[in-house]
Protein backbone atom coordinates (compact mmCIF):
# COMPACT_ATOMS: atom_id res chain seq x y z
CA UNK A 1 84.37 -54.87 -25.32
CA UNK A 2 81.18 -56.46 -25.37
CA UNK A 3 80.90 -59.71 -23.47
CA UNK A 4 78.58 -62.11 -25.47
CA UNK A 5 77.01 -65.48 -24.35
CA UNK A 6 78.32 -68.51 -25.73
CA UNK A 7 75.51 -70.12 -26.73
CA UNK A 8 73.21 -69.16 -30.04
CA UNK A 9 69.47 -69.80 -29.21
CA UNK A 10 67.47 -72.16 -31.96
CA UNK A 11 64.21 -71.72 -31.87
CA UNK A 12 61.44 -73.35 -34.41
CA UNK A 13 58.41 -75.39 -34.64
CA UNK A 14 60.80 -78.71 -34.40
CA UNK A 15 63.26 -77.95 -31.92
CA UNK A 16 64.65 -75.59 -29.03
CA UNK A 17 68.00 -75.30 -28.55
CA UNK A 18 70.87 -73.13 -27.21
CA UNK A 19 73.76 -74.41 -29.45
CA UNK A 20 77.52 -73.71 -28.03
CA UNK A 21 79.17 -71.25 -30.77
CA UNK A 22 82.38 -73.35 -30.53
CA UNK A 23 80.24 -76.52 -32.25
CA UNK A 24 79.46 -74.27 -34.90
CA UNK A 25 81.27 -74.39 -38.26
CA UNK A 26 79.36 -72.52 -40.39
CA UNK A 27 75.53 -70.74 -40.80
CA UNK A 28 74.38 -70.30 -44.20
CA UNK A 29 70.99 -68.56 -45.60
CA UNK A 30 68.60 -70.53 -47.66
CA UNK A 31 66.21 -68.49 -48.73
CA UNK A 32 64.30 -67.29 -45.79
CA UNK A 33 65.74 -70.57 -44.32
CA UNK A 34 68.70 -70.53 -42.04
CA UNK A 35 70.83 -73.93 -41.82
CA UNK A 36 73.35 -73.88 -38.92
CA UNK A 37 75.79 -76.36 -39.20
CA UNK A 38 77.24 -78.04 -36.51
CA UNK A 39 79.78 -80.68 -35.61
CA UNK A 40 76.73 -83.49 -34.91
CA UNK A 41 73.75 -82.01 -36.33
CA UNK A 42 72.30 -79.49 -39.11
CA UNK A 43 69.52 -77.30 -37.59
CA UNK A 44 67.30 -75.33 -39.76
CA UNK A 45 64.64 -72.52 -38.99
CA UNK A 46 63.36 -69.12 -40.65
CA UNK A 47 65.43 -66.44 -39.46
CA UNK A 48 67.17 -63.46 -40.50
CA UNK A 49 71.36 -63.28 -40.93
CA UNK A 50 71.15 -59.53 -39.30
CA UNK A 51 69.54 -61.11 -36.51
CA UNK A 52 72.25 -63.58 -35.92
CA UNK A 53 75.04 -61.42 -36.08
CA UNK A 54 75.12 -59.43 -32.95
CA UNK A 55 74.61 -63.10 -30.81
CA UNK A 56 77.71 -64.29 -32.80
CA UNK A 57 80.92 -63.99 -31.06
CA UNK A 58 83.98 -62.61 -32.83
CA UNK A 59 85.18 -65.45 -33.96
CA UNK A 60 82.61 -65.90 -36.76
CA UNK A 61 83.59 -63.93 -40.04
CA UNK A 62 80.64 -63.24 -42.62
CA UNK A 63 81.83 -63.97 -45.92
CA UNK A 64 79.04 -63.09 -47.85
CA UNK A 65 76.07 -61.65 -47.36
CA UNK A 66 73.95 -65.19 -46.43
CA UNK A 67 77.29 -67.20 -44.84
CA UNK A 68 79.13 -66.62 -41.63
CA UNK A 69 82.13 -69.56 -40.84
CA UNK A 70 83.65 -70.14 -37.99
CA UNK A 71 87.71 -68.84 -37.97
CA UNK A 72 88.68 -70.96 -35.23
CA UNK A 73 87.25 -74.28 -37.09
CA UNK A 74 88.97 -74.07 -40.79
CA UNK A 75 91.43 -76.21 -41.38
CA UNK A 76 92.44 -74.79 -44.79
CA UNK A 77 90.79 -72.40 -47.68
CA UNK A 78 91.32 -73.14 -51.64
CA UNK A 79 89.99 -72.51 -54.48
CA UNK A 80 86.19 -71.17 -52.84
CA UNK A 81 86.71 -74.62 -51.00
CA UNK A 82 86.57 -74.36 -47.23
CA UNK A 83 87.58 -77.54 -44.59
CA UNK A 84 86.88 -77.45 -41.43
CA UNK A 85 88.75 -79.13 -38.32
């Protein structure tokens, strides 16, 4: 098993920052924009989703092609309506 850091780098003009993947609840594409959305703070940057997804650990589940969410953070699922913890 591959052992993966805990932390996803953030890198744009605005900001630097190595987020902890357990903050994260969900990273969604924008166009070429990607918005990751944590418990504090929305941090947005152009980036690629197939980029992201080997830094990700396991616990993040892409649900379509521009989303990943974060398993251990939902609360419930219904009707395409997602709450997180």
């Amino acid at each position: 098993m591959i052992k993966r850091p805990n932390k996803l780098p953030i890198i744009s003009r605005q900001v630097c920052a190595n987020i902890n993947q357990n903050n994260i609840l969900k990273i969604e594409r924008f166009n070429r924009k990607i918005n990751v959305t944590t418990d504090n703070e929305d941090y947005w940057y152009y980036g690629k989703m197939d980029h992201i997804e080997p830094l990700l650990n396991q616990v993040f589940y892409r649900c379509m092609d521009g989303c990943f969410l974060n398993m251990d953070r939902i609360e419930s699922v219904a009707d395409q309506t997602v709450v997180f913890d």
